[in-house]
N, C-alpha and C. Protein backbone atom coordinates (compact mmCIF):
# COMPACT_ATOMS: atom_id res chain seq x y z
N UNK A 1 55.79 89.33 126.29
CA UNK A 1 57.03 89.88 126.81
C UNK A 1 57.99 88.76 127.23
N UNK A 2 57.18 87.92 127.46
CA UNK A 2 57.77 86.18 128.25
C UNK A 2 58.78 85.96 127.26
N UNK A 3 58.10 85.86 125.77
CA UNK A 3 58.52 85.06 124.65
C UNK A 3 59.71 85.70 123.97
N UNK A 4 59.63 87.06 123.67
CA UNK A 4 60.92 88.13 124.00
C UNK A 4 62.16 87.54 124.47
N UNK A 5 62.02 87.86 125.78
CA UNK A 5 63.18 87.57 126.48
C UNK A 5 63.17 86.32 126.55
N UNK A 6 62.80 85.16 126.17
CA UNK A 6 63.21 83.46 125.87
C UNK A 6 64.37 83.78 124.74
N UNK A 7 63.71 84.08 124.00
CA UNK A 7 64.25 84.34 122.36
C UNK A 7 65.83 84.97 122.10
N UNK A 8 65.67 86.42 123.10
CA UNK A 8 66.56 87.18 123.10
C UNK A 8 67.86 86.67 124.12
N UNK A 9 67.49 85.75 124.54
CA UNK A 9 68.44 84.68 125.72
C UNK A 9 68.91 84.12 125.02
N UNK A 10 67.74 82.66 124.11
CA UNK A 10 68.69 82.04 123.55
C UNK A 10 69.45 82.35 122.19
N UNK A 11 68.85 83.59 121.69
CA UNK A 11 69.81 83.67 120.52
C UNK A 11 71.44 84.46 120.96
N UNK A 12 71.53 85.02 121.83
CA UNK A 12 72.40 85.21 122.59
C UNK A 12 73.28 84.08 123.10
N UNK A 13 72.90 82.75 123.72
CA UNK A 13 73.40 81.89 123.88
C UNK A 13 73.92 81.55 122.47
N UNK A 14 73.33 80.99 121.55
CA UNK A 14 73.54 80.54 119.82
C UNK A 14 74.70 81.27 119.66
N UNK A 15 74.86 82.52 119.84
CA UNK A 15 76.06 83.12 119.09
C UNK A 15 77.13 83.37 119.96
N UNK A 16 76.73 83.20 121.13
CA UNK A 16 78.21 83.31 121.86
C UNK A 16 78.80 81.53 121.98
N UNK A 17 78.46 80.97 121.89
CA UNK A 17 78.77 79.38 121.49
C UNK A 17 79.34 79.31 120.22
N UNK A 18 78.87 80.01 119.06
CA UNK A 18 79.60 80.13 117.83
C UNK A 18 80.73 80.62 117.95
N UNK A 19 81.06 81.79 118.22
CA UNK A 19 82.19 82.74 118.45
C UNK A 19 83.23 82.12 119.37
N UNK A 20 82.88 81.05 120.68
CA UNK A 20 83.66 80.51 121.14
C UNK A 20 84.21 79.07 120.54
N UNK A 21 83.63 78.56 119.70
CA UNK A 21 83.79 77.40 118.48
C UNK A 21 84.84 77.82 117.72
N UNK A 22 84.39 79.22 117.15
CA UNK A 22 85.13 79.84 116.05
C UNK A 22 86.80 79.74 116.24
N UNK A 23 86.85 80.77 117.72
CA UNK A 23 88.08 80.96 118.19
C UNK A 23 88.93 79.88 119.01
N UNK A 24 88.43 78.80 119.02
CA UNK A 24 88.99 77.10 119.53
C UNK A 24 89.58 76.76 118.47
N UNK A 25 88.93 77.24 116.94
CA UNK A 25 89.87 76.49 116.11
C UNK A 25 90.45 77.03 115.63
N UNK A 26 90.44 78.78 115.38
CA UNK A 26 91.35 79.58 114.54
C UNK A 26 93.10 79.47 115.21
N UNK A 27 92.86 78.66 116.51
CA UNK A 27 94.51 78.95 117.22
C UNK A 27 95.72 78.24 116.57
N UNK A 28 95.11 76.82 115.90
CA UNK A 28 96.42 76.42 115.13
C UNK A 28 96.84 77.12 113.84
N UNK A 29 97.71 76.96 113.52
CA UNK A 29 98.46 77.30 112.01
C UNK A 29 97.88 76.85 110.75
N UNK A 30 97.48 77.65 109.63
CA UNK A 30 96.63 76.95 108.66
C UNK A 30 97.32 75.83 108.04
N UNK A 31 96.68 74.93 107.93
CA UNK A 31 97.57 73.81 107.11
C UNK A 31 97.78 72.80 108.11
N UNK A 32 97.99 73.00 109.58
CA UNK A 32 98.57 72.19 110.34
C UNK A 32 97.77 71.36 111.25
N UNK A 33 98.13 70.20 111.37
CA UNK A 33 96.58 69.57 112.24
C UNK A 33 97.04 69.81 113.70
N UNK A 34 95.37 70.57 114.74
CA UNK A 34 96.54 71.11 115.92
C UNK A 34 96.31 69.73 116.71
N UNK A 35 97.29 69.67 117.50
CA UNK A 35 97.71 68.53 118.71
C UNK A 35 98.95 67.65 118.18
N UNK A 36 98.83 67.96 116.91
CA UNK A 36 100.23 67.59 115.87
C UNK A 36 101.81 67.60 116.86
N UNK A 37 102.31 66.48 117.25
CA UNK A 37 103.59 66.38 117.50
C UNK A 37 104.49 65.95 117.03
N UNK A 38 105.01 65.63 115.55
CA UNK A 38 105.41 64.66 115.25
C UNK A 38 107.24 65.70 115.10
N UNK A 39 107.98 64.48 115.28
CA UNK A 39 109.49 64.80 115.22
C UNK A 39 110.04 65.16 113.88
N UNK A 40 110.53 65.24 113.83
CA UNK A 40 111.79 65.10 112.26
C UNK A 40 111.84 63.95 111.31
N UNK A 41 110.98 64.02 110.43
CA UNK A 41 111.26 62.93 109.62
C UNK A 41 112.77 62.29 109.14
N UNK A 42 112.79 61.01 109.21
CA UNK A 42 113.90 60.00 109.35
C UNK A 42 113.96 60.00 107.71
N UNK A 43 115.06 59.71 107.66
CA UNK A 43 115.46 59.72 105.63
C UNK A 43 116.48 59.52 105.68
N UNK A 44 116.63 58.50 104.73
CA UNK A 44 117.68 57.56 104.61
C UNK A 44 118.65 58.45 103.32
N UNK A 45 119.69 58.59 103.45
CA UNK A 45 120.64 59.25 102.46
C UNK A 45 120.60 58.50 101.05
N UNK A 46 121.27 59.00 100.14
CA UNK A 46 121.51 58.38 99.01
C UNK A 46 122.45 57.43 98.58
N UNK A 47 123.43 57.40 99.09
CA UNK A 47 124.56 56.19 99.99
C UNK A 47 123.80 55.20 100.75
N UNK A 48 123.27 55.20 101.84
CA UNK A 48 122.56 54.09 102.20
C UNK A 48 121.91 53.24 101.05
N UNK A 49 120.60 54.36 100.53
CA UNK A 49 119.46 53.49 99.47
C UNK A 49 120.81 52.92 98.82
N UNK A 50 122.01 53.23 98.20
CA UNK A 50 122.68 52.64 97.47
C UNK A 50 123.25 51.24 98.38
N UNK A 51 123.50 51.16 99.26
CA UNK A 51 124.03 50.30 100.20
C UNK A 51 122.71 48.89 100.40
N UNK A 52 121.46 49.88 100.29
CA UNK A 52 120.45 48.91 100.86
C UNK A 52 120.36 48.16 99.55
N UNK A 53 119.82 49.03 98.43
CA UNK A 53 119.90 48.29 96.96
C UNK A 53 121.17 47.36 96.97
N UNK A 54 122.17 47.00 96.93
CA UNK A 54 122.94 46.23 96.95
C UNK A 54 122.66 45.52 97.38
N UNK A 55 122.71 45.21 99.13
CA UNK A 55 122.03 44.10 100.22
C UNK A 55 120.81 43.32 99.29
N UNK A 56 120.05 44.23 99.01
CA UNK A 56 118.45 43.51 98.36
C UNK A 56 118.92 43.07 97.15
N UNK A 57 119.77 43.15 96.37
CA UNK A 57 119.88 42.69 94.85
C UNK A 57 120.93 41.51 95.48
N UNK A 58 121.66 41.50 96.12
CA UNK A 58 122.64 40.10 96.48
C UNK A 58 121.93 39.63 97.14
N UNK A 59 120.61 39.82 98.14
CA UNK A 59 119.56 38.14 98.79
C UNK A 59 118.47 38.70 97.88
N UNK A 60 118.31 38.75 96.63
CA UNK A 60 117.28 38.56 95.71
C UNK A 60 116.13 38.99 95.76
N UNK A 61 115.90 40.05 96.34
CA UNK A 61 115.23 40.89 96.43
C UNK A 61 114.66 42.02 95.24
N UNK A 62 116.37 42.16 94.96
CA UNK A 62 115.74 43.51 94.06
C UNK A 62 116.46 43.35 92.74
N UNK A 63 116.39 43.68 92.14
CA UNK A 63 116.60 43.38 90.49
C UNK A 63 116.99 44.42 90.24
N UNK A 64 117.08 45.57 90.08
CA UNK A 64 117.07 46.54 89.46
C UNK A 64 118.56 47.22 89.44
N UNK A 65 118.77 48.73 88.76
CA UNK A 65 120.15 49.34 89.00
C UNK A 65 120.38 50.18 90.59
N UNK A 66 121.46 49.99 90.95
CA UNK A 66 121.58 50.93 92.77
C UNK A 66 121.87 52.32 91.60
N UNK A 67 120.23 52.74 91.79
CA UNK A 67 120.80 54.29 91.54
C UNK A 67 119.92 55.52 92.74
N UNK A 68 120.63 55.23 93.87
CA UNK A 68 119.99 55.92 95.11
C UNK A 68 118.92 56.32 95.65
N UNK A 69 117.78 55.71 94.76
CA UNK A 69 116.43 56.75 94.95
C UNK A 69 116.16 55.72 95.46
N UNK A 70 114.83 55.65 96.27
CA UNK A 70 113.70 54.76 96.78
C UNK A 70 112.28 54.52 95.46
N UNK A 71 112.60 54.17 94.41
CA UNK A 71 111.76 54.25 93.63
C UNK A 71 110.85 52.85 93.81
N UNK A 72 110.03 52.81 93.31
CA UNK A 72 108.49 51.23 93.20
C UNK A 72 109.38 50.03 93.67
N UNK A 73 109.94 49.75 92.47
CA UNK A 73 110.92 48.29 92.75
C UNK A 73 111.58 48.40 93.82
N UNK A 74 112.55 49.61 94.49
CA UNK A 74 113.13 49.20 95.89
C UNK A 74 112.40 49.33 96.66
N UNK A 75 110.99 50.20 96.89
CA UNK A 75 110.15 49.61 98.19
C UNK A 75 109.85 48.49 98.50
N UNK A 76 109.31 48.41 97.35
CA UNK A 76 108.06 46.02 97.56
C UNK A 76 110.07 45.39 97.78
N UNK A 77 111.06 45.84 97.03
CA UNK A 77 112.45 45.01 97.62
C UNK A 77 111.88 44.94 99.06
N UNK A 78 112.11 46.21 99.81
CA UNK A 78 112.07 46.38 101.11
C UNK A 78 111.35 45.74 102.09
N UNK A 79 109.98 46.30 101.07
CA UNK A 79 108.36 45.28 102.19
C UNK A 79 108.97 44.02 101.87
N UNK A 80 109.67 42.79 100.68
CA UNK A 80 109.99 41.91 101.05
C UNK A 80 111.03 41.47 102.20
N UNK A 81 112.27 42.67 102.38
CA UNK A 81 113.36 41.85 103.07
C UNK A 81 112.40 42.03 104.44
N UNK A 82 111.76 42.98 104.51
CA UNK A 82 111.24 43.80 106.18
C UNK A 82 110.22 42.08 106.54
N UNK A 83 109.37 41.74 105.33
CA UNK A 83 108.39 40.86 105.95
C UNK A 83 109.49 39.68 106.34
N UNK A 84 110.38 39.01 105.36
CA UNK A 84 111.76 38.04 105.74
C UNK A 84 112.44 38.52 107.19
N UNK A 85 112.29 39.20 107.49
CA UNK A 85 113.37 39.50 108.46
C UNK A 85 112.67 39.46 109.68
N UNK A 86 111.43 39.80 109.73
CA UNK A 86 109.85 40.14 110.95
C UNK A 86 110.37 41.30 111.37
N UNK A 87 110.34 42.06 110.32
CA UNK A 87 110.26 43.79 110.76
C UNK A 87 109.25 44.21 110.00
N UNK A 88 108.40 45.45 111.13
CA UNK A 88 107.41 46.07 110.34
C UNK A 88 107.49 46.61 108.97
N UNK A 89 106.52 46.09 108.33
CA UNK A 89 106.62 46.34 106.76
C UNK A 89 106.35 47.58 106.41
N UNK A 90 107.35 48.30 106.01
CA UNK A 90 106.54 49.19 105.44
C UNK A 90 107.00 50.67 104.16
N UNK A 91 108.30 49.52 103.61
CA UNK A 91 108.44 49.68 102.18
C UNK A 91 109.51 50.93 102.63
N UNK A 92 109.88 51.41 103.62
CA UNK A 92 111.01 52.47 103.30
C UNK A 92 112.15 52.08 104.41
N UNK A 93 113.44 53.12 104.29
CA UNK A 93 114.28 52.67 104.89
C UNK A 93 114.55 53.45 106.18
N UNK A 94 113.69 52.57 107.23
CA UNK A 94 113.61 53.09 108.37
C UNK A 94 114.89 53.16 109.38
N UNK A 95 115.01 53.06 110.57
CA UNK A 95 116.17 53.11 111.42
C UNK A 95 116.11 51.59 111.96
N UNK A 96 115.16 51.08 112.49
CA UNK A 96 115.42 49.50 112.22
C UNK A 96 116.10 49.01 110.88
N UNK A 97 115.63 48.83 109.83
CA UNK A 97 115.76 48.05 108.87
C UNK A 97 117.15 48.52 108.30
N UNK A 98 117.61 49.89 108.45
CA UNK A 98 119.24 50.06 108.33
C UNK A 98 119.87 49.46 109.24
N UNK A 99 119.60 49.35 110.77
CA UNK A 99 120.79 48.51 111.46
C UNK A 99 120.33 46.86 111.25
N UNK A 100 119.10 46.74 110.80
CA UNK A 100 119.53 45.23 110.15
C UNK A 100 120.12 44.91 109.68
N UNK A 101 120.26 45.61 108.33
CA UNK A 101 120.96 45.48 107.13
C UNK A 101 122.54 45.80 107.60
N UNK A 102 123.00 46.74 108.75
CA UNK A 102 124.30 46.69 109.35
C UNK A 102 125.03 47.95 108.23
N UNK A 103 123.96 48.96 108.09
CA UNK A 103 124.17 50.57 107.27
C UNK A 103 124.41 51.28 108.31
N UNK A 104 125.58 51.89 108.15
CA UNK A 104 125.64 52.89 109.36
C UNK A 104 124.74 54.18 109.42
N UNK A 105 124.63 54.35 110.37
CA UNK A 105 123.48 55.96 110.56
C UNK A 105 124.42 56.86 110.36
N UNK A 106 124.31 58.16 109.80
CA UNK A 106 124.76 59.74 110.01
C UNK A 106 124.31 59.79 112.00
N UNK A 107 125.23 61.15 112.02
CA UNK A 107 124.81 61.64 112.92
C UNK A 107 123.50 61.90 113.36
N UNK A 108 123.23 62.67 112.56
CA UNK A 108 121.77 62.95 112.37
C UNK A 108 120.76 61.91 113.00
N UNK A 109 120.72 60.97 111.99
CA UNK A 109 120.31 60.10 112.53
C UNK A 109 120.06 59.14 113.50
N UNK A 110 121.10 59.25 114.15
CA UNK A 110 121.09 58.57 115.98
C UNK A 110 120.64 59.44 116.42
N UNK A 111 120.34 60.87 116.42
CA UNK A 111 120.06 61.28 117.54
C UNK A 111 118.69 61.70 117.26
N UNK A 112 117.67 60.63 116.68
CA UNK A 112 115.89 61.01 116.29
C UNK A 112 115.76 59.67 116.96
């Protein structure tokens, strides 16, 4: 009768520990990692990349045509001017590396 009620305890324990597991994680949004805070991603317009491509093709950076995109060749441009300059590298056109370069921000953009 001992062994019973051991059994019938802890499998009781087992599943109410599951069910409270379960429902800890069903609370975020599918897809979304929860504790996730992140702001508004920063993105540089198509005027800028054109502005930055210029800057990088006149200090020799970039070779290529200013046709607005952030494509292969204007990132490694970038990771080069960013490592030249001692800004964190990291191949896109962040809000540092535009007021390096002396690109004006959108609205938008000052206020992230």
């Amino acid at each position: 009768m001992k062994n019973i009620l051991t059994l019938t305890l802890l499998l009781l324990c087992f599943f109410s520990t599951g069910v409270l597991a379960q429902n800890s994680t069903s609370t975020s949004k599918p897809g979304t990692k929860q504790g996730s805070k992140r702001g508004p991603i920063f993105r540089a317009t198509k005027d800028q990349i054109n502005q930055a491509q210029a800057i990088l093709k006149e200090r020799g950076f970039y070779s290529g045509e200013q046709i607005g995109k952030l494509d292969d060749a204007t990132r490694e441009a970038l990771r080069k001017y960013q490592q030249a300059e001692r800004l964190k590298v990291t191949g896109t056109l962040n809000r540092l590396t535009l007021e390096k370069m002396n690109i004006a921000l959108t609205e938008k953009q000052k206020t992230m």
